[in-house]
C-alpha atoms as a PDB file:
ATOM      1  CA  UNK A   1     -12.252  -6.095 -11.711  1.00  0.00           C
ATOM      2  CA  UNK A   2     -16.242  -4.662 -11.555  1.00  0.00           C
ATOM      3  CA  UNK A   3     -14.777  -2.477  -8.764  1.00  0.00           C
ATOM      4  CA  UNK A   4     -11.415  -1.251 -10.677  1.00  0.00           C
ATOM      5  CA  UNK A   5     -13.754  -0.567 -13.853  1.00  0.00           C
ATOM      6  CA  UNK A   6     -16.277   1.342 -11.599  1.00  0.00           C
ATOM      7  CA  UNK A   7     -13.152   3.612 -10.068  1.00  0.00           C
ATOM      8  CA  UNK A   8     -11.758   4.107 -13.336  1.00  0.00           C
ATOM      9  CA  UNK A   9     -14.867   5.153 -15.226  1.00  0.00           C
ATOM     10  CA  UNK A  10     -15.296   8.250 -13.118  1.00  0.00           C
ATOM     11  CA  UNK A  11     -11.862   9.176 -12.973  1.00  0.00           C
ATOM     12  CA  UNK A  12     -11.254   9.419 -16.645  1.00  0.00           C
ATOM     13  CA  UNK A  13     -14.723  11.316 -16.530  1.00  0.00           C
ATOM     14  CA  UNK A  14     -12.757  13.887 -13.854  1.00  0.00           C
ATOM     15  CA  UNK A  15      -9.397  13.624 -15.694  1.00  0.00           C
ATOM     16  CA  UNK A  16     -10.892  16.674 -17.905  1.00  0.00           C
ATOM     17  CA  UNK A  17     -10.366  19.536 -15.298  1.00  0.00           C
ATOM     18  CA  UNK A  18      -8.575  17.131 -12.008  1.00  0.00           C
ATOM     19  CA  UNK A  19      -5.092  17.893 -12.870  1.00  0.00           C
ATOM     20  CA  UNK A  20      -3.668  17.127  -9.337  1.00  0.00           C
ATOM     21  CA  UNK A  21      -4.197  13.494  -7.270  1.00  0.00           C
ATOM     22  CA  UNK A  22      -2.912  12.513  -3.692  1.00  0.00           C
ATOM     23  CA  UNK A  23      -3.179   8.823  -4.050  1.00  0.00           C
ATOM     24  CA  UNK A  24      -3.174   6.856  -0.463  1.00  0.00           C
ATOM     25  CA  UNK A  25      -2.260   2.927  -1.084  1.00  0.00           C
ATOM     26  CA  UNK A  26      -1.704   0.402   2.021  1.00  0.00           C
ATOM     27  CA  UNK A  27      -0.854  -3.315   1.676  1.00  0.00           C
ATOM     28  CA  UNK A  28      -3.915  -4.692   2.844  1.00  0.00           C
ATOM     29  CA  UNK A  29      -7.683  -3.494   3.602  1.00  0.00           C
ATOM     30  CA  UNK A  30      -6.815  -3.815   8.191  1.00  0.00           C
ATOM     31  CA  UNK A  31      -3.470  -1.862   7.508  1.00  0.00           C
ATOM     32  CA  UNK A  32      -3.389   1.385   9.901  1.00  0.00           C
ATOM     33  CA  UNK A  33      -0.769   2.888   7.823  1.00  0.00           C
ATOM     34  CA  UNK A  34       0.161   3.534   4.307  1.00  0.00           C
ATOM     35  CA  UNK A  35       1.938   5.991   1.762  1.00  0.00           C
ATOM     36  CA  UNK A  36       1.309   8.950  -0.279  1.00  0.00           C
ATOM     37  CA  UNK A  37       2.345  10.323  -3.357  1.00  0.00           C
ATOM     38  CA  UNK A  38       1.259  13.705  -5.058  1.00  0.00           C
ATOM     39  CA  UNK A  39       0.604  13.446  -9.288  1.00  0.00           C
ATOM     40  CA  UNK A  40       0.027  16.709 -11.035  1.00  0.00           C
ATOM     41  CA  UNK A  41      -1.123  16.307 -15.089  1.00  0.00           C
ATOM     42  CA  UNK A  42       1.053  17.509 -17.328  1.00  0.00           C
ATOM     43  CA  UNK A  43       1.065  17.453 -20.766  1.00  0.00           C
ATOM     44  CA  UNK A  44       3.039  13.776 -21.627  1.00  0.00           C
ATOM     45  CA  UNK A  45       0.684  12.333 -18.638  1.00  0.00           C
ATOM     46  CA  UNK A  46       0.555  12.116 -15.026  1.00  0.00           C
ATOM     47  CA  UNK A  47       3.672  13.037 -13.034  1.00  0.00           C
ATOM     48  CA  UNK A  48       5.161  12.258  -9.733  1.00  0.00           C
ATOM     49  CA  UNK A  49       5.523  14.837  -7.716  1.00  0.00           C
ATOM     50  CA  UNK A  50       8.015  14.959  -4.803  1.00  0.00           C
ATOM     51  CA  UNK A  51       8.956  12.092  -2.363  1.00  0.00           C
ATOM     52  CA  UNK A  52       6.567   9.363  -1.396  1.00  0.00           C
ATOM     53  CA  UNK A  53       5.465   9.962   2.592  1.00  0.00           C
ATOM     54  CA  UNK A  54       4.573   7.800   5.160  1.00  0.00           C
ATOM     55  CA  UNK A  55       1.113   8.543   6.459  1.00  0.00           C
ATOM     56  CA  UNK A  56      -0.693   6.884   9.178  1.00  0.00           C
ATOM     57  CA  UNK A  57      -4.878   5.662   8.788  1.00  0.00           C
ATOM     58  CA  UNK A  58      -7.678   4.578  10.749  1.00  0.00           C
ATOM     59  CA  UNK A  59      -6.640   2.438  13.649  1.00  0.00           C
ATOM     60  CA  UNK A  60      -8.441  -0.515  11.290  1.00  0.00           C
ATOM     61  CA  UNK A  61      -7.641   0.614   8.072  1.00  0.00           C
ATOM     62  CA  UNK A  62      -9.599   1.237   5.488  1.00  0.00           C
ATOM     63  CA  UNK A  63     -13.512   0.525   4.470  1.00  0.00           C
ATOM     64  CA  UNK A  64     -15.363   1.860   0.985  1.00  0.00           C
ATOM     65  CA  UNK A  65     -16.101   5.124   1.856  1.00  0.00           C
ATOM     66  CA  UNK A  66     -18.786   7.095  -0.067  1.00  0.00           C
ATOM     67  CA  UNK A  67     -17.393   9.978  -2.749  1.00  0.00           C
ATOM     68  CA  UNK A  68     -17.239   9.872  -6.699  1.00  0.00           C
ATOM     69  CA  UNK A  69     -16.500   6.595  -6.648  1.00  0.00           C
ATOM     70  CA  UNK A  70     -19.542   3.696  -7.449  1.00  0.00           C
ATOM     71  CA  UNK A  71     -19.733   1.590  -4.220  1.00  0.00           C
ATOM     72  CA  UNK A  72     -20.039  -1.819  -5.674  1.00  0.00           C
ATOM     73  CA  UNK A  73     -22.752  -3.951  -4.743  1.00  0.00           C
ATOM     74  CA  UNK A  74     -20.920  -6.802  -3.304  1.00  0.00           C
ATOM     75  CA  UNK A  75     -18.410  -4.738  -1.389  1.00  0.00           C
ATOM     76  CA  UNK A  76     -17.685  -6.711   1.858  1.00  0.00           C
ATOM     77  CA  UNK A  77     -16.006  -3.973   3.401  1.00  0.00           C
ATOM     78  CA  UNK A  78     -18.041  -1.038   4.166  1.00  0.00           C
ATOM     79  CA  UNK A  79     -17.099   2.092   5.694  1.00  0.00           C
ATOM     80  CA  UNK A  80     -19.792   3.123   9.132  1.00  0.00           C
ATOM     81  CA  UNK A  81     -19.944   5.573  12.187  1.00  0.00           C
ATOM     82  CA  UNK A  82     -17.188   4.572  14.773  1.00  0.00           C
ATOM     83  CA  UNK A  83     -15.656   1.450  12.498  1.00  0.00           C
ATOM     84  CA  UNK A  84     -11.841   2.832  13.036  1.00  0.00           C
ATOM     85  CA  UNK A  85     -11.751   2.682   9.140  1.00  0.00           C
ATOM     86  CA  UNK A  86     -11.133   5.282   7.080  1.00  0.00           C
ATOM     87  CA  UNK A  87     -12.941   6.011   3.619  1.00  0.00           C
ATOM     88  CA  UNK A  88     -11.481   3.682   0.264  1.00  0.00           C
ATOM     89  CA  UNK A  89     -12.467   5.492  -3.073  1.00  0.00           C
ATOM     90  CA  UNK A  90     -12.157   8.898  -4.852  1.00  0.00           C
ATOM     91  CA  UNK A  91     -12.769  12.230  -3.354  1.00  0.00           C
ATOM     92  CA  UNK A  92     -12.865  15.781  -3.049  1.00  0.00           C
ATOM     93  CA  UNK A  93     -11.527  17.797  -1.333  1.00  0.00           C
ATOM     94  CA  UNK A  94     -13.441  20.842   0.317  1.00  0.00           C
ATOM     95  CA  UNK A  95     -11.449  23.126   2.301  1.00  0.00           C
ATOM     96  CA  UNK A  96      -7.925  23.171   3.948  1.00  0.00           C
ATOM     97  CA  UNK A  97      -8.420  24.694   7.569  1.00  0.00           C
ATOM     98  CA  UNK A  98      -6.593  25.412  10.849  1.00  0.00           C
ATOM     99  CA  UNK A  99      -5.681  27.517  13.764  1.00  0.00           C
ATOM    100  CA  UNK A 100      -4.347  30.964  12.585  1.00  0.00           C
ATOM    101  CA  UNK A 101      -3.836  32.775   9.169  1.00  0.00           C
ATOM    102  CA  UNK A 102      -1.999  30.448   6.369  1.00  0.00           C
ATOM    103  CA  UNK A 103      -1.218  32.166   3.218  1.00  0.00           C
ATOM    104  CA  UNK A 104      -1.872  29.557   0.964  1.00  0.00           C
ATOM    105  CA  UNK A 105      -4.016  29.689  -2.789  1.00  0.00           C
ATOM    106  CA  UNK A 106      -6.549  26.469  -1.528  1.00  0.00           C
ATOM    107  CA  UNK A 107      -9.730  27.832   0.601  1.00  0.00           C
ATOM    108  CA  UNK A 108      -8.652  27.990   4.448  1.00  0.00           C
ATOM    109  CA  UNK A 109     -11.002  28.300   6.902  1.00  0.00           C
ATOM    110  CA  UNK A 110      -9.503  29.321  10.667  1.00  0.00           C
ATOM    111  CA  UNK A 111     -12.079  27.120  13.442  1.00  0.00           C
ATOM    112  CA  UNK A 112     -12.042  28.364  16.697  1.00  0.00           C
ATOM    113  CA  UNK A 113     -13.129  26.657  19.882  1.00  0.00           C
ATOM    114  CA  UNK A 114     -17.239  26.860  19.793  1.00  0.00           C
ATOM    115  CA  UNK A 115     -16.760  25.083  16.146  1.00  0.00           C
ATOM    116  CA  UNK A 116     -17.781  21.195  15.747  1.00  0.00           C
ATOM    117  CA  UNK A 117     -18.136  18.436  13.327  1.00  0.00           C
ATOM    118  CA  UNK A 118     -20.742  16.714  14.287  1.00  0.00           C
ATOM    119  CA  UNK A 119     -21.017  12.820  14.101  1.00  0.00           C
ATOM    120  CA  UNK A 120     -24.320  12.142  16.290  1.00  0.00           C
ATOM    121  CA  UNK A 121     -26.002  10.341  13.975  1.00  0.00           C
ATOM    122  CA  UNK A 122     -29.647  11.579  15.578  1.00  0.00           C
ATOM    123  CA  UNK A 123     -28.117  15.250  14.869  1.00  0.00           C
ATOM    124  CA  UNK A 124     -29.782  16.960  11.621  1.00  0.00           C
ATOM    125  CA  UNK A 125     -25.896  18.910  11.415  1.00  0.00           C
ATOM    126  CA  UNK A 126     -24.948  15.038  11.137  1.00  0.00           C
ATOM    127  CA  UNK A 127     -21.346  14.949   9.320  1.00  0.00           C
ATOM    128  CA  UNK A 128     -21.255  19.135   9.296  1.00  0.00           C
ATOM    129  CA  UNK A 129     -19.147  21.467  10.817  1.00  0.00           C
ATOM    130  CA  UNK A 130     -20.991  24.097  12.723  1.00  0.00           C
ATOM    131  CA  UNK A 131     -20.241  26.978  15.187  1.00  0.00           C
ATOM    132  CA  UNK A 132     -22.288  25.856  18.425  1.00  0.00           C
ATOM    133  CA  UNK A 133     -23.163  29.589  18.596  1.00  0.00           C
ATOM    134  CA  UNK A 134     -24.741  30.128  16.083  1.00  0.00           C
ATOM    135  CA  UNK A 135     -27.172  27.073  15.559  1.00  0.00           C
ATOM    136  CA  UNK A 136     -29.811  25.201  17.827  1.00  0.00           C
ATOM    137  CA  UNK A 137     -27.489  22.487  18.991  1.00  0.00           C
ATOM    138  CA  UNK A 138     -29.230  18.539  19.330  1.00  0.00           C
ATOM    139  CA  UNK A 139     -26.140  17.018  19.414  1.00  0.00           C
ATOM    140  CA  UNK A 140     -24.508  15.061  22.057  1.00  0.00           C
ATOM    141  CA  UNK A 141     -21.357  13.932  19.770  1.00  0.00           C
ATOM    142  CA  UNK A 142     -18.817  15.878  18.169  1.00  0.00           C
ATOM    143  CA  UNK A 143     -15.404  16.538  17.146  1.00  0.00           C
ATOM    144  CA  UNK A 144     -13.431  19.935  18.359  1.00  0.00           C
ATOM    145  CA  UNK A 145     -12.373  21.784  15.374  1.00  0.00           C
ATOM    146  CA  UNK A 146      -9.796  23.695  18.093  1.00  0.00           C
ATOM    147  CA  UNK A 147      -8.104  22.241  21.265  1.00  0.00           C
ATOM    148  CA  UNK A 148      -5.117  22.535  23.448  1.00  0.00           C
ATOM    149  CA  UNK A 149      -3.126  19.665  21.033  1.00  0.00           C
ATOM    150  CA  UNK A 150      -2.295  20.368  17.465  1.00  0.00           C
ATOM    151  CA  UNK A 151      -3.777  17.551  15.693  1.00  0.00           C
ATOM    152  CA  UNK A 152      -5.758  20.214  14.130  1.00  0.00           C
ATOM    153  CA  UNK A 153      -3.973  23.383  13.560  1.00  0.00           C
ATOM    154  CA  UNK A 154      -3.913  22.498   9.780  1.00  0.00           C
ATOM    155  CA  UNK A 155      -6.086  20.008   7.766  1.00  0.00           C
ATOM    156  CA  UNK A 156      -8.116  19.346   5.033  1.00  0.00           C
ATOM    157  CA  UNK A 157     -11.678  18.623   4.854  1.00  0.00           C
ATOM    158  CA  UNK A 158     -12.376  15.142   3.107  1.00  0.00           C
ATOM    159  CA  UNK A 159     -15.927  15.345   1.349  1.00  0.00           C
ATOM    160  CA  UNK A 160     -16.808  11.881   2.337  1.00  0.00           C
ATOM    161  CA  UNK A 161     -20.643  10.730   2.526  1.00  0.00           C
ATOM    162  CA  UNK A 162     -22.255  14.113   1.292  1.00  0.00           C
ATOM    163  CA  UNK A 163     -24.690  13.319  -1.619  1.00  0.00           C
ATOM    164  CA  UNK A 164     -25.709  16.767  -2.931  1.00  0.00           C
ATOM    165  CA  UNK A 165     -29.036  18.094  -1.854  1.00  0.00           C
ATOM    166  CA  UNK A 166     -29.819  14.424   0.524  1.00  0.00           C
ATOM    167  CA  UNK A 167     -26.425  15.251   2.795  1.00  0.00           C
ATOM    168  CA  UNK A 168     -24.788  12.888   4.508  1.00  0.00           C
ATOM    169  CA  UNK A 169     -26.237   9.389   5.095  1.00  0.00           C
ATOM    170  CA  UNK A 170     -26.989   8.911   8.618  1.00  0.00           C
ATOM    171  CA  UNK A 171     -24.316   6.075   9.873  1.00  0.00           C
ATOM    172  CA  UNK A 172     -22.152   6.346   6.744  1.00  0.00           C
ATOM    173  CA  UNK A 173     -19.311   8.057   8.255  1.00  0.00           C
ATOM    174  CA  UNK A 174     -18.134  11.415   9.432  1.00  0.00           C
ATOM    175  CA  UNK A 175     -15.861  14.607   9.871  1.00  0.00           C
ATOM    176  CA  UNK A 176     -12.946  13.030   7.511  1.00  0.00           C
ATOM    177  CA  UNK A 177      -9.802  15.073   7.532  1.00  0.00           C
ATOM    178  CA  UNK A 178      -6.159  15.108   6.082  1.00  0.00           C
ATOM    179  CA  UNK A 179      -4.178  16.581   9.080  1.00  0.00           C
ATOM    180  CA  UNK A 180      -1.390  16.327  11.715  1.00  0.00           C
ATOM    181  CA  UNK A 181      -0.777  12.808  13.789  1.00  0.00           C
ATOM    182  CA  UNK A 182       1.642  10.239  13.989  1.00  0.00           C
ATOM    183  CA  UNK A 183      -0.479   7.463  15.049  1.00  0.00           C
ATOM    184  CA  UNK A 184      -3.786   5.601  13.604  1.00  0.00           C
ATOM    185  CA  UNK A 185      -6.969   7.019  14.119  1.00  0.00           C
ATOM    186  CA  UNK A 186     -10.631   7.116  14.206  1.00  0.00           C
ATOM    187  CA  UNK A 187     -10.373   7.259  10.344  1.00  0.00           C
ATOM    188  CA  UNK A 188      -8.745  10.307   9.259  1.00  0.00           C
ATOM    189  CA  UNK A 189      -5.386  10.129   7.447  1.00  0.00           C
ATOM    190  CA  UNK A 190      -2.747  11.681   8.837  1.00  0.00           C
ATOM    191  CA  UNK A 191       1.311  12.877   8.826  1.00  0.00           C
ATOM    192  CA  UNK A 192       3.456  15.391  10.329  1.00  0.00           C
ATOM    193  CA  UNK A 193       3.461  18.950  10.648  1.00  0.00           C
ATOM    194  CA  UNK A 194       5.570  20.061   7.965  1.00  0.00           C
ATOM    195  CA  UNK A 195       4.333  17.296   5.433  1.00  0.00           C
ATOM    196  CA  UNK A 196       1.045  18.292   5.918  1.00  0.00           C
ATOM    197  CA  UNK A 197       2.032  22.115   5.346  1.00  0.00           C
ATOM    198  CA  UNK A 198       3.861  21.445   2.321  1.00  0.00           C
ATOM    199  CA  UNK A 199       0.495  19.678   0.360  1.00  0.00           C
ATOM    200  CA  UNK A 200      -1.491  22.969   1.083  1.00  0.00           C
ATOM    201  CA  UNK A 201       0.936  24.838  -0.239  1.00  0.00           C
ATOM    202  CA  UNK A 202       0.837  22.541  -3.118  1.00  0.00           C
ATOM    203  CA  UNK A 203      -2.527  22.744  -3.953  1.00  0.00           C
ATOM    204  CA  UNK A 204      -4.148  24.765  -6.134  1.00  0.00           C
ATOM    205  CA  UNK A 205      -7.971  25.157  -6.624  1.00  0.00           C
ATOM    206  CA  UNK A 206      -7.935  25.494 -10.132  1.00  0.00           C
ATOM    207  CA  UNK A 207      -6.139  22.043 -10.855  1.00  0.00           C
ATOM    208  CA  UNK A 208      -9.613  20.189  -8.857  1.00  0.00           C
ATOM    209  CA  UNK A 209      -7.673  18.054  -6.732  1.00  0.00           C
ATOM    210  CA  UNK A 210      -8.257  14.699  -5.659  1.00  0.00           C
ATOM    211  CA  UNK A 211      -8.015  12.168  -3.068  1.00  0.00           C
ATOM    212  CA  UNK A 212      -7.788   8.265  -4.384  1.00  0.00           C
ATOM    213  CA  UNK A 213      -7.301   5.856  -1.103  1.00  0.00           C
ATOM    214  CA  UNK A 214      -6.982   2.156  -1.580  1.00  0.00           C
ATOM    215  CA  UNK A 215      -5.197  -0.874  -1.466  1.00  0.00           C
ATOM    216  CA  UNK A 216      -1.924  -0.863  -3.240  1.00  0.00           C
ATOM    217  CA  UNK A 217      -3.545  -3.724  -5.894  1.00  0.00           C
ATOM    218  CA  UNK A 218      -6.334  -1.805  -6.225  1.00  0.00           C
ATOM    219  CA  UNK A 219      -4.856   1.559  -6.807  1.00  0.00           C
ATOM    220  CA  UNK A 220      -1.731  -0.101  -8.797  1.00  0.00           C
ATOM    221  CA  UNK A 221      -4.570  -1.874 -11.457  1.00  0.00           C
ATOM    222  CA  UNK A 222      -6.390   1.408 -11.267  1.00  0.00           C
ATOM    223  CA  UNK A 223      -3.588   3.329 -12.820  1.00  0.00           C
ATOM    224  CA  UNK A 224      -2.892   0.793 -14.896  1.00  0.00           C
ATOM    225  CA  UNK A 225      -6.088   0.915 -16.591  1.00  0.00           C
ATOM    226  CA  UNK A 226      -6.167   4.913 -17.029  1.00  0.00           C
ATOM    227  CA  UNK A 227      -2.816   5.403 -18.355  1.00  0.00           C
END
């Protein structure tokens, strides 16, 4: 209950100017796949929007991640570097990016091929993207922002373990995305092609959207205590 309380203290604190959620729920903390759903705020409350989609996670699901969210003190289930676990908690969400031009309202960014997220840990661009052009490169890990596959030719930065002016804690976690795959991953979540293109349509900067991932008793009691 500490951690539901914890959750739901900052989201009524967001509720203010968040008017749009995509709330992840699996059945269990080691489950590689889960479900979406899309809420927009209207004026009688929060609303479903659209059709509940199946959506694939890390590889060994899901670990407390670090976002808006208080990580409880007792947590036994702790999102690190390499885990196979993607981030439980609340969080924002940067910038949609991908391949080629996409007319869309949400900030897009188009990567190329000399662009990385880094997730060396002994890297000081640790859990950044950076061109590898442009910048002094010291690290020997990283994730291609552009390759021959399209698991990235549209996405959405997760801003997972960034900590305002201290960055990213070293170990924490790294270069979390929304994007295109039909199988578990490293920790990103994931879903086809055209589901991912019609949430960045969908989104809209002004509305402050929202990730919330979790277990479905987690998230279920979360809503339950907001609503």
């Amino acid at each position: 209950m500490k951690i539901l309380l914890a959750l739901c203290v900052i989201l009524i604190t967001l509720q203010a100017q968040t008017k749009q959620l995509l709330v992840v729920t699996t059945k269990e903390w080691s489950a590689p796949s889960g479900i979406l759903q899309r809420y927009e705020l209207h004026e009688t409350g929060w609303q479903k929007i659209g059709n509940k989609i199946d959506i694939k996670l890390g590889r060994n699901g899901l670990g407390w991640g670090i976002g808006l969210h208080e990580l409880p003190k007792y947590a036994q289930i702790i999102k690190k570097e390499g885990d196979g676990k993607s981030p439980a908690g609340i969080f924002k969400l940067k910038h949609a990016f991908g391949y080629a031009p996409f007319d869309i309202a949400y900030p897009y960014k188009i990567y190329k091929e000399t662009d990385h997220c880094v997730d060396d840990v002994n890297s000081k661009f640790y859990n950044k993207i950076v061109d590898s052009t442009q910048v002094d490169v010291d690290y020997k890990s990283k994730e291609h922002m552009k390759f021959p596959k399209d698991y990235y030719k549209y996405g959405i930065v997760v801003d997972h373990n960034h900590i305002g002016k201290v960055g990213a804690i070293k170990g924490a976690g790294s270069c979390i995305f929304i994007h295109i795959k039909d199988v578990p991953t490293a920790g990103c979540t994931v879903m086809s092609e055209e589901q991912i293109q019609t949430l960045l349509r969908w989104l809209d900067p002004e509305a402050e959207p929202l990730l919330i991932q979790g277990t479905e008793d987690v998230v279920q009691k979360l809503w339950k205590e907001i609503r």
